[in-house]
Protein backbone atom coordinates (compact mmCIF):
# COMPACT_ATOMS: atom_id res chain seq x y z
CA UNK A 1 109.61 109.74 90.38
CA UNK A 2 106.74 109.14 92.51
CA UNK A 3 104.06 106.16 91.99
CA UNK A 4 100.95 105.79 93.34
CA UNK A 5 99.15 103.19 94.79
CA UNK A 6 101.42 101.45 96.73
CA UNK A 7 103.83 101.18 93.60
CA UNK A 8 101.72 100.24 91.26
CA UNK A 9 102.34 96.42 91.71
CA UNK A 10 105.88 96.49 91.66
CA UNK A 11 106.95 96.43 95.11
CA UNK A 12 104.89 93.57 95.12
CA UNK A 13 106.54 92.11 92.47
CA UNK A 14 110.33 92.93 93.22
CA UNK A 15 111.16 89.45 93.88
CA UNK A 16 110.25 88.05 90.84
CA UNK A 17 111.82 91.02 88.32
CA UNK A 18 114.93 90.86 90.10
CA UNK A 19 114.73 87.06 89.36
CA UNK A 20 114.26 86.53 86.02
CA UNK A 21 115.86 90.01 84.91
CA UNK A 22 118.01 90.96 87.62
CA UNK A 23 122.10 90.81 87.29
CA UNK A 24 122.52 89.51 83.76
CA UNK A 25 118.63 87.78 83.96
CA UNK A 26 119.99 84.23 84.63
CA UNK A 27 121.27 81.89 82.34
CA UNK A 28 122.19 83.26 79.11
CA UNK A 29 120.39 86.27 79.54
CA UNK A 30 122.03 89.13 78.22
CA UNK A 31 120.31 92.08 80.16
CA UNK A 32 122.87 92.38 82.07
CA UNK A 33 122.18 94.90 84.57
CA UNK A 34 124.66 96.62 87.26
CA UNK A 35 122.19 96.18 90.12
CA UNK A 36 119.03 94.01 90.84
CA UNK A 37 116.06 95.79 89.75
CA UNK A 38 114.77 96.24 92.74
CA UNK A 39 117.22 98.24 93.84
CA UNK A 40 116.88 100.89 90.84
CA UNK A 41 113.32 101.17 92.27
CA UNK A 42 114.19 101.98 95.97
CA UNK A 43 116.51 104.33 94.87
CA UNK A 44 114.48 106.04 92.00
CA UNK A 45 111.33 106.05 93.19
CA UNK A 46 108.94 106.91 95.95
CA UNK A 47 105.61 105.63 96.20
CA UNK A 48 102.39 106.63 97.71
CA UNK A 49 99.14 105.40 99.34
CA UNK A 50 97.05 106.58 97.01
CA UNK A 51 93.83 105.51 99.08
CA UNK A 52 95.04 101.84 99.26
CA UNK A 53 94.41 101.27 102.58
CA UNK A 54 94.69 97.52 102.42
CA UNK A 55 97.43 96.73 105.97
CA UNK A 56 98.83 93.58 104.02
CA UNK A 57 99.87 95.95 100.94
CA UNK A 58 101.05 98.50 103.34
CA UNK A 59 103.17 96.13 104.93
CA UNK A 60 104.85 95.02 101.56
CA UNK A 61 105.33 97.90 100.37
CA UNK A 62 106.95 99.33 103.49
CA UNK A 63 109.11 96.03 103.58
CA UNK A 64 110.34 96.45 99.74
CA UNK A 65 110.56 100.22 99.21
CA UNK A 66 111.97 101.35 102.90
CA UNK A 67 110.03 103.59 105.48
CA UNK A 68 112.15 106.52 103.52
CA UNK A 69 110.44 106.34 99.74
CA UNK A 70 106.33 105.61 101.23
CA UNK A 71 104.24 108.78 101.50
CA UNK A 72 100.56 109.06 102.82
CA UNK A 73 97.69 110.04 100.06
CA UNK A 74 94.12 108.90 100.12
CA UNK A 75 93.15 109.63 96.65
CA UNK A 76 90.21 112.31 97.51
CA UNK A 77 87.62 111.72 96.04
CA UNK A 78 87.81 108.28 95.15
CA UNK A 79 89.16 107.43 98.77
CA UNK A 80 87.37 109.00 102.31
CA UNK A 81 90.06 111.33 104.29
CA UNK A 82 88.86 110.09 107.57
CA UNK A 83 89.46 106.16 106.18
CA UNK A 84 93.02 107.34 105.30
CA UNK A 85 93.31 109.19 108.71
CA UNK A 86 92.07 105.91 110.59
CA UNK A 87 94.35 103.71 108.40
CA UNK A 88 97.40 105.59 109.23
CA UNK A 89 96.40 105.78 113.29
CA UNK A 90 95.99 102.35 113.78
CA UNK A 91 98.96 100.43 111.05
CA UNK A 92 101.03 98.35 113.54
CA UNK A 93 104.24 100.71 113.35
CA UNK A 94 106.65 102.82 115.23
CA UNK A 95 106.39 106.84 115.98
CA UNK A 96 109.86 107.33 113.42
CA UNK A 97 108.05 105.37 110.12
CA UNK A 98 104.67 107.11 111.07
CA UNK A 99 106.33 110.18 110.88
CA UNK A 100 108.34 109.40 108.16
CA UNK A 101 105.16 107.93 105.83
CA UNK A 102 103.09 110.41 106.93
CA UNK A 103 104.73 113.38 106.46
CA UNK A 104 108.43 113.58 107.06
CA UNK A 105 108.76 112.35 103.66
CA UNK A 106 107.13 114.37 101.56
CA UNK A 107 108.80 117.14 103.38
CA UNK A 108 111.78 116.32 102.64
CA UNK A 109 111.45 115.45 98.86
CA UNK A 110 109.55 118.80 98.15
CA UNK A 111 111.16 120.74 100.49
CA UNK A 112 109.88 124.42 100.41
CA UNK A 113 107.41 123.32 97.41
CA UNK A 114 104.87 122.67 100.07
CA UNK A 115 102.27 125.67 100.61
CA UNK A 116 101.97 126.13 104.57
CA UNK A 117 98.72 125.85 106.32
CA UNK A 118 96.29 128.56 106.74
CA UNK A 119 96.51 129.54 109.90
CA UNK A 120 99.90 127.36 111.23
């Protein structure tokens, strides 16, 4: 499954759901889950930009979900390419989770699903 906008709020708010509902949800809790929830969403999910271009959120959301399951988008129209373009070139990162985020990725979850360039 892919979510957009940096993951919707929940790599943001991994800590607390694995918390209070993580491995049996505490005390008395009787959710009792195999694995933290956060780990169910690194594994099930990849997320995407979506035109949120914000380098704190970025930098969350690369820390919680793994260089692997974040994928460039800018959200055309509501977003500007170029801002997404200029967001991507200048994030404080190395070459491998560039490549990775901005295109390795996708790539490699849609495989030959991805139309080739006119003119590549």
């Amino acid at each position: 499954m892919i979510i957009g906008h940096l993951g919707e709020m929940l790599p943001f708010a991994a800590y607390r759901i694995d918390r209070y509902y993580g491995l049996g949800g505490g005390e008395g809790s009787s959710r009792g889950l195999r694995r933290l929830p956060s780990e169910y969403l690194r594994n099930n999910f990849h997320v995407t930009t979506s035109g949120n271009f914000c380098p704190p959120s970025f930098a969350c959301t690369l820390e919680v979900m793994g260089a692997d399951r974040v994928m460039f988008s800018v959200d055309y129209p509501m977003d500007d390419n170029q801002a997404g373009a200029q967001f991507m070139a200048e994030f404080p990162m190395d070459d491998t989770t560039r490549r990775k985020v901005g295109s390795d990725n996708a790539i490699r979850l849609f495989g030959g699903r991805i139309p080739e360039m006119i003119g590549s």
